[in-house]
C-alpha atoms as a PDB file:
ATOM      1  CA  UNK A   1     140.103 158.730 112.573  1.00  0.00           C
ATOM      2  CA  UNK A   2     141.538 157.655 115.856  1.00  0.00           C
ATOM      3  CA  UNK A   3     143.685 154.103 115.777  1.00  0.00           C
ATOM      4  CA  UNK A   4     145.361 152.261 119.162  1.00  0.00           C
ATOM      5  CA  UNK A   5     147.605 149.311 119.273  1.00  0.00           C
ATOM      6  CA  UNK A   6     149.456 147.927 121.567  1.00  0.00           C
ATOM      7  CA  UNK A   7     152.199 144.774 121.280  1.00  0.00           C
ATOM      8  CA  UNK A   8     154.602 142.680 124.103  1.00  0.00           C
ATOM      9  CA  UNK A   9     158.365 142.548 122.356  1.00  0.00           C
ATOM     10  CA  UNK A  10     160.173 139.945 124.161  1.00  0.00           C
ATOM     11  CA  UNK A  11     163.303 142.894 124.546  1.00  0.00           C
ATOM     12  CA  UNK A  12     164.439 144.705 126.977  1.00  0.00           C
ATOM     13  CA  UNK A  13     162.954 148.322 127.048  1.00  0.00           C
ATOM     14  CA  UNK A  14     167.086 149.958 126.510  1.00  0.00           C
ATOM     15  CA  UNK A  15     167.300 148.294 123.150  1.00  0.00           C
ATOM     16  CA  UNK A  16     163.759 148.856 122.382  1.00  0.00           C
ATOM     17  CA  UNK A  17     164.349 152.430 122.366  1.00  0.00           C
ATOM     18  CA  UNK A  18     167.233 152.664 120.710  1.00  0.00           C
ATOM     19  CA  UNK A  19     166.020 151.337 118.095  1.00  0.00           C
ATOM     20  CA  UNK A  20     163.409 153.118 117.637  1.00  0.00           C
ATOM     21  CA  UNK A  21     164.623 156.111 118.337  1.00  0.00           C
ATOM     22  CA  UNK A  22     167.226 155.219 115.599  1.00  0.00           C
ATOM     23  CA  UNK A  23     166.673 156.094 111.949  1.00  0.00           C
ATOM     24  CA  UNK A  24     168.738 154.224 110.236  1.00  0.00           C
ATOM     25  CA  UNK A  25     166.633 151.521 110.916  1.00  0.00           C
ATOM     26  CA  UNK A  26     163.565 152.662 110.151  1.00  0.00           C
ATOM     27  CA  UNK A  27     163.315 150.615 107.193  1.00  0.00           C
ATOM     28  CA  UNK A  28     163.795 147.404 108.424  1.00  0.00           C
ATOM     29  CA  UNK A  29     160.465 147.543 110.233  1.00  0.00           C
ATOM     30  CA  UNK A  30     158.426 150.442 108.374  1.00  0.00           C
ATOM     31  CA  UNK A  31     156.971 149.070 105.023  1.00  0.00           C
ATOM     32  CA  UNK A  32     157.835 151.054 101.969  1.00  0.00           C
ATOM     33  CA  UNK A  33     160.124 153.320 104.086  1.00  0.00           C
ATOM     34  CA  UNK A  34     163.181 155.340 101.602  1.00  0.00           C
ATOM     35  CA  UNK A  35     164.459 158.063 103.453  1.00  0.00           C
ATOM     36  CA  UNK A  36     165.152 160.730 106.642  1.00  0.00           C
ATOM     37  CA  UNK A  37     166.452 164.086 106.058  1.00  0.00           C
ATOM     38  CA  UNK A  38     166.588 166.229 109.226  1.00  0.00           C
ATOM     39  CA  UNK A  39     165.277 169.608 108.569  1.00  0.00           C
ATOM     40  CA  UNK A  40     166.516 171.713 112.169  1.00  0.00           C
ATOM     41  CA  UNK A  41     166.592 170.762 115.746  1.00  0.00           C
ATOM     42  CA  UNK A  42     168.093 167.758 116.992  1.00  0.00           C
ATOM     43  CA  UNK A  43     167.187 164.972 115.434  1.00  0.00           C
ATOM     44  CA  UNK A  44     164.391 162.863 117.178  1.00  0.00           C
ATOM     45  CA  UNK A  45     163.820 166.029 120.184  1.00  0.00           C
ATOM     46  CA  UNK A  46     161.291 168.098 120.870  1.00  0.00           C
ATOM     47  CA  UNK A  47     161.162 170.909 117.948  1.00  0.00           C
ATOM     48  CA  UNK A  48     162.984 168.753 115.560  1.00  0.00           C
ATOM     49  CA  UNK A  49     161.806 168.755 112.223  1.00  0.00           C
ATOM     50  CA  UNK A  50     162.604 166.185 109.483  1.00  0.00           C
ATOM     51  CA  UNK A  51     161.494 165.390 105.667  1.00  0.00           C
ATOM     52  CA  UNK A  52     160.149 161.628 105.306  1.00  0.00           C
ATOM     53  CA  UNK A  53     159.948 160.218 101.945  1.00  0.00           C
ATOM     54  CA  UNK A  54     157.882 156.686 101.220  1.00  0.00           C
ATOM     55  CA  UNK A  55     157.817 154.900  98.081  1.00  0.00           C
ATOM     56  CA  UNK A  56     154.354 153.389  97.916  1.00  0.00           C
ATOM     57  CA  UNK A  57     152.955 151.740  94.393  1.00  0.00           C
ATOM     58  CA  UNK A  58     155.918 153.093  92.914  1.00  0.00           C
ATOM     59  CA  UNK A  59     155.263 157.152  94.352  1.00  0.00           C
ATOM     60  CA  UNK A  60     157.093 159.040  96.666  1.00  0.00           C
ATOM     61  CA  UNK A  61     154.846 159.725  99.512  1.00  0.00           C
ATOM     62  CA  UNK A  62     156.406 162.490 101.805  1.00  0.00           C
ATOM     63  CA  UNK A  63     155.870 163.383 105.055  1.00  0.00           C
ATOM     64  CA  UNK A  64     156.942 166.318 107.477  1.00  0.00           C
ATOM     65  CA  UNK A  65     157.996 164.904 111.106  1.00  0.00           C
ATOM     66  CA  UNK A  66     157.866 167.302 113.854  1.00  0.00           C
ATOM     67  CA  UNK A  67     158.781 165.720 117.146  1.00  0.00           C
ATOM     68  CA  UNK A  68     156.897 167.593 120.003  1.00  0.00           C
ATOM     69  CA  UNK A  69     157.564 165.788 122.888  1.00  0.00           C
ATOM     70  CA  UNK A  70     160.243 162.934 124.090  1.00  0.00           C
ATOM     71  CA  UNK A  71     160.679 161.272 127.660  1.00  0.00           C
ATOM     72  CA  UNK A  72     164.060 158.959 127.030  1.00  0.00           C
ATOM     73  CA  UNK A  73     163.154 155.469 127.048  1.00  0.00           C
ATOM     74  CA  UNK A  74     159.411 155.969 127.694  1.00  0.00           C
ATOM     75  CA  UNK A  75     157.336 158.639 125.563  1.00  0.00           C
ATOM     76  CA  UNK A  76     157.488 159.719 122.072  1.00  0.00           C
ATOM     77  CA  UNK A  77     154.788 162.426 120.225  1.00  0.00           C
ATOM     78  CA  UNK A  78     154.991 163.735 116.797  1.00  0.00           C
ATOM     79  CA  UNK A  79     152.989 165.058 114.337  1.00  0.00           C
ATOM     80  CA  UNK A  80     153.104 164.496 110.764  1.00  0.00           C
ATOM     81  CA  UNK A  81     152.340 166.647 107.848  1.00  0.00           C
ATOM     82  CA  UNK A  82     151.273 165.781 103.955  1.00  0.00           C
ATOM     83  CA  UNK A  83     149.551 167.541 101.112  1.00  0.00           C
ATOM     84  CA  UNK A  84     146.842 165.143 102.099  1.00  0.00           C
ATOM     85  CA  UNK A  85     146.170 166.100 106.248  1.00  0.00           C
ATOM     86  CA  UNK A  86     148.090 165.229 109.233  1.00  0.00           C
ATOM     87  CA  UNK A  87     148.275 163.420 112.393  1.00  0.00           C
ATOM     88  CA  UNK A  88     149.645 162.923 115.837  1.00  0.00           C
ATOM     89  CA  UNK A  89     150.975 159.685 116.953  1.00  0.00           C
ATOM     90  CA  UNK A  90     152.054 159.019 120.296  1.00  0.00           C
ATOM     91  CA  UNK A  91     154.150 156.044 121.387  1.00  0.00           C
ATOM     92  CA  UNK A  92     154.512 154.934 124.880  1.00  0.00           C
ATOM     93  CA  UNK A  93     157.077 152.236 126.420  1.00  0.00           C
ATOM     94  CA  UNK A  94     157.398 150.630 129.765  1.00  0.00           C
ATOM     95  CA  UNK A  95     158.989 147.956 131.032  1.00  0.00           C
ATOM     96  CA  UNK A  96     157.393 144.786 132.370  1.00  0.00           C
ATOM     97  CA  UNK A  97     160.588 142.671 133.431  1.00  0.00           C
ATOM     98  CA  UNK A  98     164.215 142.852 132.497  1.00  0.00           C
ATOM     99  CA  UNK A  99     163.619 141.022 129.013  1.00  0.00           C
ATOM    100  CA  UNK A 100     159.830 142.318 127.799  1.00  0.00           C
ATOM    101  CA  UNK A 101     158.437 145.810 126.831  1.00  0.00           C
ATOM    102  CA  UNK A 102     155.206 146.790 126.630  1.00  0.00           C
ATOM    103  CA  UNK A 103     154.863 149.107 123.333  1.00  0.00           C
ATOM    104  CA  UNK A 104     151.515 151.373 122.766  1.00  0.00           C
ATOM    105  CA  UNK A 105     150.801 153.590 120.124  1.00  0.00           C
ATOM    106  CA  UNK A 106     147.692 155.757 119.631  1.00  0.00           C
ATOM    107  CA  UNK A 107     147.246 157.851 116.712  1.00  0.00           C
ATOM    108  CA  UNK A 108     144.492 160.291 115.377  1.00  0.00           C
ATOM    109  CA  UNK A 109     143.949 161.054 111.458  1.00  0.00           C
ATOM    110  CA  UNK A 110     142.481 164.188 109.745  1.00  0.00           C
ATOM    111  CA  UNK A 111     142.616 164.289 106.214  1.00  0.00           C
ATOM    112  CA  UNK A 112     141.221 167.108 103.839  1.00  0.00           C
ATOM    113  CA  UNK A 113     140.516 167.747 100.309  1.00  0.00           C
ATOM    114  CA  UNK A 114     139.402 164.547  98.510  1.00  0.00           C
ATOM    115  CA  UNK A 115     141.767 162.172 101.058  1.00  0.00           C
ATOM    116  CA  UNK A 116     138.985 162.982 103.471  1.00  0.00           C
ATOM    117  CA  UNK A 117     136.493 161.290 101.103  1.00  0.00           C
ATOM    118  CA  UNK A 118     139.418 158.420 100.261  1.00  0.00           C
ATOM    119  CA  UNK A 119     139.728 157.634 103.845  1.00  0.00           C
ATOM    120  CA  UNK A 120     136.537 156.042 104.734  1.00  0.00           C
ATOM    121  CA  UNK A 121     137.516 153.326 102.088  1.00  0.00           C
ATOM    122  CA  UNK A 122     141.555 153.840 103.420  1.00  0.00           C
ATOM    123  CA  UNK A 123     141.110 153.036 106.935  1.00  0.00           C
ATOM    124  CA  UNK A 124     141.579 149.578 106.984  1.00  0.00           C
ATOM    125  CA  UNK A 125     144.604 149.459 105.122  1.00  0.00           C
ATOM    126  CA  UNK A 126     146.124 152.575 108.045  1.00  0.00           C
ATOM    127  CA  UNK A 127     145.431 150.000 110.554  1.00  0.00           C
ATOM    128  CA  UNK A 128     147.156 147.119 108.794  1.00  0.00           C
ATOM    129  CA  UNK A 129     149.850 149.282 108.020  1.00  0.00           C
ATOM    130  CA  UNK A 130     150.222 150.415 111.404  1.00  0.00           C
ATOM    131  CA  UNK A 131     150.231 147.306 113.297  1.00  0.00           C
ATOM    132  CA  UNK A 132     152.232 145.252 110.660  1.00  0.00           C
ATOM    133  CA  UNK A 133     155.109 148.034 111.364  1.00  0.00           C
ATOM    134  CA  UNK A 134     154.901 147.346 114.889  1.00  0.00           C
ATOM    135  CA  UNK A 135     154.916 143.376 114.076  1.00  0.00           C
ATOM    136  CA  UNK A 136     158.007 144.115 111.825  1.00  0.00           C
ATOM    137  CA  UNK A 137     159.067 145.863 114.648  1.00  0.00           C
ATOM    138  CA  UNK A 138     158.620 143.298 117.105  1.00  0.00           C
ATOM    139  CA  UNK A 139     160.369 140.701 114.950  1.00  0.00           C
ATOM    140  CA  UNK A 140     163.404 142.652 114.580  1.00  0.00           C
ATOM    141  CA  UNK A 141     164.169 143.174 118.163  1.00  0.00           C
ATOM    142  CA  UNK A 142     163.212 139.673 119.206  1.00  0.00           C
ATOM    143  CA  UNK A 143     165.959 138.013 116.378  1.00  0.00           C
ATOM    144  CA  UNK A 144     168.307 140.699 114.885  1.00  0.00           C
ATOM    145  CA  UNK A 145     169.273 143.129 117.941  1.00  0.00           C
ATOM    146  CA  UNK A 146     168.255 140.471 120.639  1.00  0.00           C
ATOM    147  CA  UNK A 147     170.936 137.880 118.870  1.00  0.00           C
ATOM    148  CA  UNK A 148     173.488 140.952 118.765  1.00  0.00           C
ATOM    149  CA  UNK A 149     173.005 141.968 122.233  1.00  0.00           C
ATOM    150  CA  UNK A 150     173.467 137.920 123.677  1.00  0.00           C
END
């Protein structure tokens, strides 16, 4: 399953990227977010690999984050491991003026045992997951860091 989204955050691109590149705040924008353990590698670079936990309907969910390629303030790719298939998400920044970034993010599914049934009826909720992380995202930089940075 291949998803694409892209969003305008009225920020400028330097504080966009920190903060995403930032993981304490990961959960202030990613929904049922509970923890980052780095694994090896430096944290958020290429070769890096970290543990991701999720509590979703009261289960952990976890994830393995392997970061496979970074350009500072522009380009992020990762794939992500689970006992139910992975995927690769890119994320790709640019600036439009000194107070707006544009934010894109593609990413492309394969699941396998019986997730790869599950998904056909699951797909829906990936995209609304997906795109209300980048809204929470969004809102965040355009009140919290943008009134911190004034």
């Amino acid at each position: 399953m291949k998803i694409q989204f892209e969003i305008i955050i009225n920020a400028n691109l330097s504080n966009v990227w920190g903060v995403f590149v930032d993981h304490d705040q990961r959960a202030r924008w990613q929904r049922d977010f509970h923890a980052y353990e780095q694994v090896s590698g430096s944290a958020g670079h290429p070769g890096s690999v970290a543990k991701l936990t999720f509590i979703v309907n009261d289960q952990k969910r976890k994830l393995t984050e392997s970061i496979t390629e970074r350009r500072d303030a522009s380009f992020l790719a990762a794939s992500y491991a689970s006992d139910d298939g992975t995927s690769l998400i890119v994320h790709k920044f640019a600036e439009i003026d000194k107070n707006q970034t544009h934010w894109a993010s593609w990413g492309n599914f394969r699941f396998r045992g019986i997730a790869k049934i599950t998904s056909l009826f699951k797909a829906n909720a990936i995209r609304n997951r997906m795109e209300g992380d980048m809204q929470r995202f969004k809102l965040l930089l355009e009140t919290d860091v943008a009134g911190a940075n004034d």
